[in-house]
N, C-alpha and C. Protein backbone atom coordinates (compact mmCIF):
# COMPACT_ATOMS: atom_id res chain seq x y z
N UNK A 1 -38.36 -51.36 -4.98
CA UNK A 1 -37.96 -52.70 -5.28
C UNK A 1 -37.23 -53.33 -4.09
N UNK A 2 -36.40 -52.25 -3.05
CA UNK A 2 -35.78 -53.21 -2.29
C UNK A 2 -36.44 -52.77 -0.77
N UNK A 3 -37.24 -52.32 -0.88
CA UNK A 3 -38.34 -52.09 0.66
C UNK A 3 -38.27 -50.94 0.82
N UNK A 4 -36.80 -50.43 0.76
CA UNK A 4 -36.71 -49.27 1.43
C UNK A 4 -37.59 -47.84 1.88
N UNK A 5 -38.19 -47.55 0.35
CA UNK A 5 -39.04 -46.67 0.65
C UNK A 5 -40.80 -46.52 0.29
N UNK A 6 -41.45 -45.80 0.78
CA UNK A 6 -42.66 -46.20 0.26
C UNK A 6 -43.35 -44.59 -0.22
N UNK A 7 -43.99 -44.40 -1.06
CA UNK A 7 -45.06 -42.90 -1.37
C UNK A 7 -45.52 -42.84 -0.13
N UNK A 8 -45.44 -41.51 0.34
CA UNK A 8 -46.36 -41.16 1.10
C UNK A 8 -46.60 -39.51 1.66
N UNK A 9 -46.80 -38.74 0.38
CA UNK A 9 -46.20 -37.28 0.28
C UNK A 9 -46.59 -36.46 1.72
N UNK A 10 -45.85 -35.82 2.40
CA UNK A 10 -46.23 -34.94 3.12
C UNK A 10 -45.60 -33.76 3.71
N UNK A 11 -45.84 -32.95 4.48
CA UNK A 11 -45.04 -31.03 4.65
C UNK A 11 -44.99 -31.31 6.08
N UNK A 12 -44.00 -31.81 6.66
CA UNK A 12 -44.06 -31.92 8.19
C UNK A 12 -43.89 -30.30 8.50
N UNK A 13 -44.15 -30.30 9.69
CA UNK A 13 -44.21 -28.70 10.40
C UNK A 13 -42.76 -28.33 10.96
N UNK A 14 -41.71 -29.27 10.71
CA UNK A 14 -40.38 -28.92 11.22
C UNK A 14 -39.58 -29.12 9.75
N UNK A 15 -40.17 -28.82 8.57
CA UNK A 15 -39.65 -28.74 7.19
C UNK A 15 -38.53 -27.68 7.21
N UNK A 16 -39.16 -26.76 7.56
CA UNK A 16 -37.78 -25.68 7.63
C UNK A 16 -36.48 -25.57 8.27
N UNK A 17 -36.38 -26.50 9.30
CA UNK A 17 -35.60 -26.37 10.47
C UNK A 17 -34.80 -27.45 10.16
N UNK A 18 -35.24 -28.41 9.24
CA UNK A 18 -34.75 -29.17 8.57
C UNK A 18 -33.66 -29.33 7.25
N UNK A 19 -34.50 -28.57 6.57
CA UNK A 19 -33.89 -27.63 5.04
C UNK A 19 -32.50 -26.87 5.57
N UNK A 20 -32.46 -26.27 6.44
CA UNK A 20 -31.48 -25.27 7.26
C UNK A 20 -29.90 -26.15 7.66
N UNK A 21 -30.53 -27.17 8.30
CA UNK A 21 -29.53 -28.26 9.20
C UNK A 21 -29.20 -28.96 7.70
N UNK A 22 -30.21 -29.72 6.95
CA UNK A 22 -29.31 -30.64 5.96
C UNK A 22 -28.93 -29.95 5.19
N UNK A 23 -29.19 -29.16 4.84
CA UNK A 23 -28.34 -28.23 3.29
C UNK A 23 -26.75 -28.12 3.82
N UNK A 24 -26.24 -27.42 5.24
CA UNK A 24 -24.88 -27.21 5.46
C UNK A 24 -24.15 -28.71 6.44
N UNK A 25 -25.01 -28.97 6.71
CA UNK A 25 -24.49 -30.17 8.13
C UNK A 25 -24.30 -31.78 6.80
N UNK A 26 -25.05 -31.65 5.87
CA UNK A 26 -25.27 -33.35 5.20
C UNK A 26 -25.09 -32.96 3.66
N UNK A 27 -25.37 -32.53 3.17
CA UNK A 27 -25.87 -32.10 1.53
C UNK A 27 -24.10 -31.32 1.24
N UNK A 28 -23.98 -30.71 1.68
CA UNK A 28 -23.10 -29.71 1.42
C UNK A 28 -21.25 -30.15 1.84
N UNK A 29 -21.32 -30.86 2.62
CA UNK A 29 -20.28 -31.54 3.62
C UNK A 29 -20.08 -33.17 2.65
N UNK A 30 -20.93 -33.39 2.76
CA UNK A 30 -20.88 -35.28 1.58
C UNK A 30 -20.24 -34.70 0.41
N UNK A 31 -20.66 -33.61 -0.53
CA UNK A 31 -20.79 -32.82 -1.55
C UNK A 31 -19.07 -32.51 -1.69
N UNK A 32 -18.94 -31.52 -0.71
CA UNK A 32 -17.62 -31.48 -0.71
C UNK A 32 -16.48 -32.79 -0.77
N UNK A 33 -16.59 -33.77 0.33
CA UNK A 33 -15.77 -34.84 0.71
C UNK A 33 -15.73 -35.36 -0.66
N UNK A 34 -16.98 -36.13 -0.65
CA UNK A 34 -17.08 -37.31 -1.57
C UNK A 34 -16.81 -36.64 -3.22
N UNK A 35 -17.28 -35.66 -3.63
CA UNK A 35 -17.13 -35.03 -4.97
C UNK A 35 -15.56 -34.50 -4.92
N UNK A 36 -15.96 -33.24 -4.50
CA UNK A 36 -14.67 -32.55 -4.03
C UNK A 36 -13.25 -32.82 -4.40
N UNK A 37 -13.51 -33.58 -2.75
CA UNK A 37 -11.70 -33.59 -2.42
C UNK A 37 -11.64 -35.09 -3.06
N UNK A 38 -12.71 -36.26 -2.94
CA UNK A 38 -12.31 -37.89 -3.35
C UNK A 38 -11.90 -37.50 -4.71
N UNK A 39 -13.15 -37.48 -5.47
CA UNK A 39 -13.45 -37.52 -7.22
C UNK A 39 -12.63 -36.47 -7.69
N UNK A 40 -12.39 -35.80 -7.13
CA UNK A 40 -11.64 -34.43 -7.98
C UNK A 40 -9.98 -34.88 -8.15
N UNK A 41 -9.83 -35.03 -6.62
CA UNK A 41 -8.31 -35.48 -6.23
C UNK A 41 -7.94 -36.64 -7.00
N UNK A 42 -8.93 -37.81 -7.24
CA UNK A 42 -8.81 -38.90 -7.75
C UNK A 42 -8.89 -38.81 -9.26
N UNK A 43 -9.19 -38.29 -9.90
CA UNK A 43 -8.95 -37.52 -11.14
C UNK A 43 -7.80 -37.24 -11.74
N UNK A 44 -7.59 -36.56 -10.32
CA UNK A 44 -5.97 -35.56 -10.68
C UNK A 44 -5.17 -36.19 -10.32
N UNK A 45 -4.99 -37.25 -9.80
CA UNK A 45 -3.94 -38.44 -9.20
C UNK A 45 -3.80 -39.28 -10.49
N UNK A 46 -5.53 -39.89 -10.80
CA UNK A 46 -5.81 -41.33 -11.31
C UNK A 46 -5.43 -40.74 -13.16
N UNK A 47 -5.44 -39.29 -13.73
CA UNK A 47 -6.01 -39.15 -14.58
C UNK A 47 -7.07 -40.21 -15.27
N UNK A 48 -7.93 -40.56 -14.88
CA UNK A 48 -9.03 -41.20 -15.35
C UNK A 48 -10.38 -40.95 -14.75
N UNK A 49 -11.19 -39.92 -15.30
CA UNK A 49 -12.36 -39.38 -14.39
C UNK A 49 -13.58 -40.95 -14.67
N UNK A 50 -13.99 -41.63 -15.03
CA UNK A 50 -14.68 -42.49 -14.90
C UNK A 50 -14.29 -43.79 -13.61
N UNK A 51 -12.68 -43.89 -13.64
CA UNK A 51 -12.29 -44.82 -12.25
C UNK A 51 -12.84 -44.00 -11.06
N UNK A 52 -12.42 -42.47 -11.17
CA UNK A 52 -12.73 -42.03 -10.13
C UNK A 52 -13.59 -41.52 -9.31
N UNK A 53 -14.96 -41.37 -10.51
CA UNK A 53 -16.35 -41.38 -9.97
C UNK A 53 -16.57 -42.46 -9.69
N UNK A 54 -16.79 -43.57 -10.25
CA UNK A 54 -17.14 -45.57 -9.86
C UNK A 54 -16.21 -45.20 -8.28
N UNK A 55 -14.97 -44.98 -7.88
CA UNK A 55 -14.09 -44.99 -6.12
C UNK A 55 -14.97 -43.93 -5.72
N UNK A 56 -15.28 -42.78 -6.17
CA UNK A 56 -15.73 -42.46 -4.67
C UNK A 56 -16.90 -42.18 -4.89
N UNK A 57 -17.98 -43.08 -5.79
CA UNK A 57 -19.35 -43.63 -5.99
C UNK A 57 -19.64 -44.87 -5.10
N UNK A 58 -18.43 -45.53 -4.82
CA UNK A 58 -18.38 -46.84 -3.84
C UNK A 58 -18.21 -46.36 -2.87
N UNK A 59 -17.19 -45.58 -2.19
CA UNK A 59 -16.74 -44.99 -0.66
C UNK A 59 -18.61 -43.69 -0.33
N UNK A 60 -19.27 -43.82 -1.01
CA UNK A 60 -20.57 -42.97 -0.70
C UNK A 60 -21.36 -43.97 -0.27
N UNK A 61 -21.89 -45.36 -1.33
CA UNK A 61 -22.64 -46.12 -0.84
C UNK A 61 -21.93 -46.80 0.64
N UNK A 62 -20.39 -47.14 0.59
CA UNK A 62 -19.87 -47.65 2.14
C UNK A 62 -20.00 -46.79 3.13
N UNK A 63 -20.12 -45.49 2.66
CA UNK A 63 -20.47 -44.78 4.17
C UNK A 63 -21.63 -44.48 4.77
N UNK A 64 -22.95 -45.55 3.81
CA UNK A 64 -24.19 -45.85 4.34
C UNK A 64 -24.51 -47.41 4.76
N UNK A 65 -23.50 -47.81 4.43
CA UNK A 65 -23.22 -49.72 4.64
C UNK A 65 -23.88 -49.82 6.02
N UNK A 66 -23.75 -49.19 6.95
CA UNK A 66 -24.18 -49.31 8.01
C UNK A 66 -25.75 -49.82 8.51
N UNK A 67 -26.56 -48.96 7.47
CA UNK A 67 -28.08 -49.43 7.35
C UNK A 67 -28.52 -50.53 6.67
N UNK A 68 -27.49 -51.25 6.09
CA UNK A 68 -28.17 -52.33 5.39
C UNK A 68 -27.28 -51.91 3.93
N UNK A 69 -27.53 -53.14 3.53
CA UNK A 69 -26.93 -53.62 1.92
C UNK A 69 -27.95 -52.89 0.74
N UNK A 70 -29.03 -53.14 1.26
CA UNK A 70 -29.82 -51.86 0.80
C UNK A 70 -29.56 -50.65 0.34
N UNK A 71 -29.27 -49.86 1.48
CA UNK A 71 -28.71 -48.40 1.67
C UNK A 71 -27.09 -48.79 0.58
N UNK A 72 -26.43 -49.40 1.10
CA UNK A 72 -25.29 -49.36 0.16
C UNK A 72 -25.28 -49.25 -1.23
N UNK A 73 -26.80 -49.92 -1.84
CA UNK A 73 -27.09 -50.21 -3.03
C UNK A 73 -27.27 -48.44 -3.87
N UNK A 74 -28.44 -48.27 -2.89
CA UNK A 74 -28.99 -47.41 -3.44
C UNK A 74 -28.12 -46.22 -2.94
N UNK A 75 -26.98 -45.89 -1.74
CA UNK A 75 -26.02 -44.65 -2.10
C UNK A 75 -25.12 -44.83 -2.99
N UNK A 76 -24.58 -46.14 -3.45
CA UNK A 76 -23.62 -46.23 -4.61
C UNK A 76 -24.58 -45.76 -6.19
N UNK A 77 -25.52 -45.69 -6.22
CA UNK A 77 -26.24 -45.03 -7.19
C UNK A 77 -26.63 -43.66 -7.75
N UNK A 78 -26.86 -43.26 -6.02
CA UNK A 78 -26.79 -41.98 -5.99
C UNK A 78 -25.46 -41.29 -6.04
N UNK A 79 -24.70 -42.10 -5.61
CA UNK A 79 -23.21 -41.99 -5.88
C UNK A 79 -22.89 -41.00 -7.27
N UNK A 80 -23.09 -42.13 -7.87
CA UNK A 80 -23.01 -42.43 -9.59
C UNK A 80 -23.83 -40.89 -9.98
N UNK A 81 -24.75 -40.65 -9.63
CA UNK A 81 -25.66 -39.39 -10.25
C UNK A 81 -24.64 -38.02 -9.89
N UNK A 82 -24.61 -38.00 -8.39
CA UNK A 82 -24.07 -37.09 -8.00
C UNK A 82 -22.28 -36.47 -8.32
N UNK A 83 -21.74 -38.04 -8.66
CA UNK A 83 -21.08 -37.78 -9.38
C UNK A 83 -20.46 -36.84 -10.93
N UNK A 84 -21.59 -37.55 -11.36
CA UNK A 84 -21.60 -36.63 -12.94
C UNK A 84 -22.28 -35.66 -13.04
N UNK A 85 -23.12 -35.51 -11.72
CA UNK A 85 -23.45 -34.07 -11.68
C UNK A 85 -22.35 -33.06 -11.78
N UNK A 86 -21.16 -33.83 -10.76
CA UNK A 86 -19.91 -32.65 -10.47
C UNK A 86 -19.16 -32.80 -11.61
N UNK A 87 -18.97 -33.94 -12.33
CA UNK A 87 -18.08 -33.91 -13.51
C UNK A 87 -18.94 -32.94 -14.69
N UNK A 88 -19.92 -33.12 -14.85
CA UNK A 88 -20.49 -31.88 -15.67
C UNK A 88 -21.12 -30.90 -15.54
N UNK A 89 -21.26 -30.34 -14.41
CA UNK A 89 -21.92 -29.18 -13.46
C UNK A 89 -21.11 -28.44 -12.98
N UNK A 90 -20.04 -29.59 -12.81
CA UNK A 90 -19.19 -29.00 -10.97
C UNK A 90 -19.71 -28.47 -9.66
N UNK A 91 -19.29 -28.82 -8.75
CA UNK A 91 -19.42 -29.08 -7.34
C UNK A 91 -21.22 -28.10 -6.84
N UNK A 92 -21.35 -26.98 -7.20
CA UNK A 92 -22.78 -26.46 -7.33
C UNK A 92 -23.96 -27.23 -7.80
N UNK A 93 -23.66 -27.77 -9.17
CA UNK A 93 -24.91 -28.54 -9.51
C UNK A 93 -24.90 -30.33 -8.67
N UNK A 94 -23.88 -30.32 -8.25
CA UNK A 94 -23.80 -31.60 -7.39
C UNK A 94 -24.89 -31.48 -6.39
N UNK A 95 -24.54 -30.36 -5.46
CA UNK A 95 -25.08 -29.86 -4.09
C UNK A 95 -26.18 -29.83 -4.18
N UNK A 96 -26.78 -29.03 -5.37
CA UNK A 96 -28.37 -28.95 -5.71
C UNK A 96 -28.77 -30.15 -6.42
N UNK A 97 -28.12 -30.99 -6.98
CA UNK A 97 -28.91 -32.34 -6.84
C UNK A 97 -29.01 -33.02 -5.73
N UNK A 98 -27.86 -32.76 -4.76
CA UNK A 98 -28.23 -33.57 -3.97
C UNK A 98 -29.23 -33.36 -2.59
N UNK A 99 -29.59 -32.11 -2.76
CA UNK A 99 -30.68 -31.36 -2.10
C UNK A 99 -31.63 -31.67 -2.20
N UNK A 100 -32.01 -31.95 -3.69
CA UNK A 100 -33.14 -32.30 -4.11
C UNK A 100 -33.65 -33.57 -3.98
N UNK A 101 -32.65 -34.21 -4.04
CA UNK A 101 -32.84 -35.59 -4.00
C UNK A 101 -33.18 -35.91 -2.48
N UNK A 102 -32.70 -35.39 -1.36
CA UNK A 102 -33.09 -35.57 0.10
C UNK A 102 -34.35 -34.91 0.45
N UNK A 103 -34.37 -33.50 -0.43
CA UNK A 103 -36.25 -32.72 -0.28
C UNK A 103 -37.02 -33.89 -0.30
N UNK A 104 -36.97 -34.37 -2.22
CA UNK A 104 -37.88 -35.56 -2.37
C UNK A 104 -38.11 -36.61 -1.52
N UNK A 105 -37.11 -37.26 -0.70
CA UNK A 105 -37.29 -38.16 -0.16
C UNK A 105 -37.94 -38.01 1.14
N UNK A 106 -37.62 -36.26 1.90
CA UNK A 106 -38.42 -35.86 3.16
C UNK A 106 -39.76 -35.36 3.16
N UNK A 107 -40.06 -35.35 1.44
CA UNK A 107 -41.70 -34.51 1.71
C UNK A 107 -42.17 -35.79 0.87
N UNK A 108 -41.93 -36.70 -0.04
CA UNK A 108 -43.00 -37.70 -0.95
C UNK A 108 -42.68 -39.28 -0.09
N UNK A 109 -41.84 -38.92 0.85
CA UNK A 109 -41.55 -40.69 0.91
C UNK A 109 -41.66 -41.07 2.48
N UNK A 110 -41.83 -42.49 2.95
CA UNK A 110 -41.73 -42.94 4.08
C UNK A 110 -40.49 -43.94 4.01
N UNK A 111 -40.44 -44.39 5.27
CA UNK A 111 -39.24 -44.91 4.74
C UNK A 111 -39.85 -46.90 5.93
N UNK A 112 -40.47 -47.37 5.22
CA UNK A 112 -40.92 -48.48 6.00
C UNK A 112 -39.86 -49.39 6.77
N UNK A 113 -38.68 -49.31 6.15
CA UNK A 113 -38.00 -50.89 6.39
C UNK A 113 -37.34 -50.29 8.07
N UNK A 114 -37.44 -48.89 8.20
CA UNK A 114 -37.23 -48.15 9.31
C UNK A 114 -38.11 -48.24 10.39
N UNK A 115 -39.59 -48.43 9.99
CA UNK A 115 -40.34 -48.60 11.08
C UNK A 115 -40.07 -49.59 11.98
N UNK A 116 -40.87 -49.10 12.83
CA UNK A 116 -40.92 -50.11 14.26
C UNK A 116 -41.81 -51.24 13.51
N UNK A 117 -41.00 -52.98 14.37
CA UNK A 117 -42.01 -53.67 14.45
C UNK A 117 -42.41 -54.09 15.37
């Protein structure tokens, strides 16, 4: 709906080398910060776990603000998922959603609004 991405499934040949780097360098590091130490801490400060997934469901989409209002849209969403992953999973089922959610997007998707024009 907002350009960003388009179908276009495929197994690049540097899949693995990939999987390796984002699982500890991006997946695992966001996971921690943003779940973790924001939502957890903010919890235990705010006692109110719904303020404090919506704060650091917003501080996820702002730390993609950079690409566009777009990207902000759609990390404050993922925000939101990954969030209640950790509020009802805790911090493990966060990580593996949010793994999954970057697999999907590196093997089924293109990402057009990125291309060259």
């Amino acid at each position: 709906m907002l350009g960003l991405i388009a179908w276009a499934p495929n197994w690049p040949d540097h899949n693995l080398f990939w999987l390796l780097i984002k699982l500890p360098l991006v997946v695992l590091t966001a996971e921690l910060l943003f779940r973790a130490y924001i939502q957890g801490g903010l919890e235990r400060l705010l006692k109110h776990k719904g303020l404090a997934l919506g704060i650091s469901a917003l501080l996820f989409g702002l730390s993609n603000l950079g690409a566009g209002w777009q990207w902000f849209c759609l990390s404050t969403a993922e925000g939101v998922g990954y969030g209640l992953a950790y509020r009802y999973g805790g911090l493990l089922v966060a990580v593996w959603c949010h793994l999954f959610v970057q697999v999907m997007h590196f093997v089924a998707f293109a990402y057009p609004m990125l291309a060259p024009t």
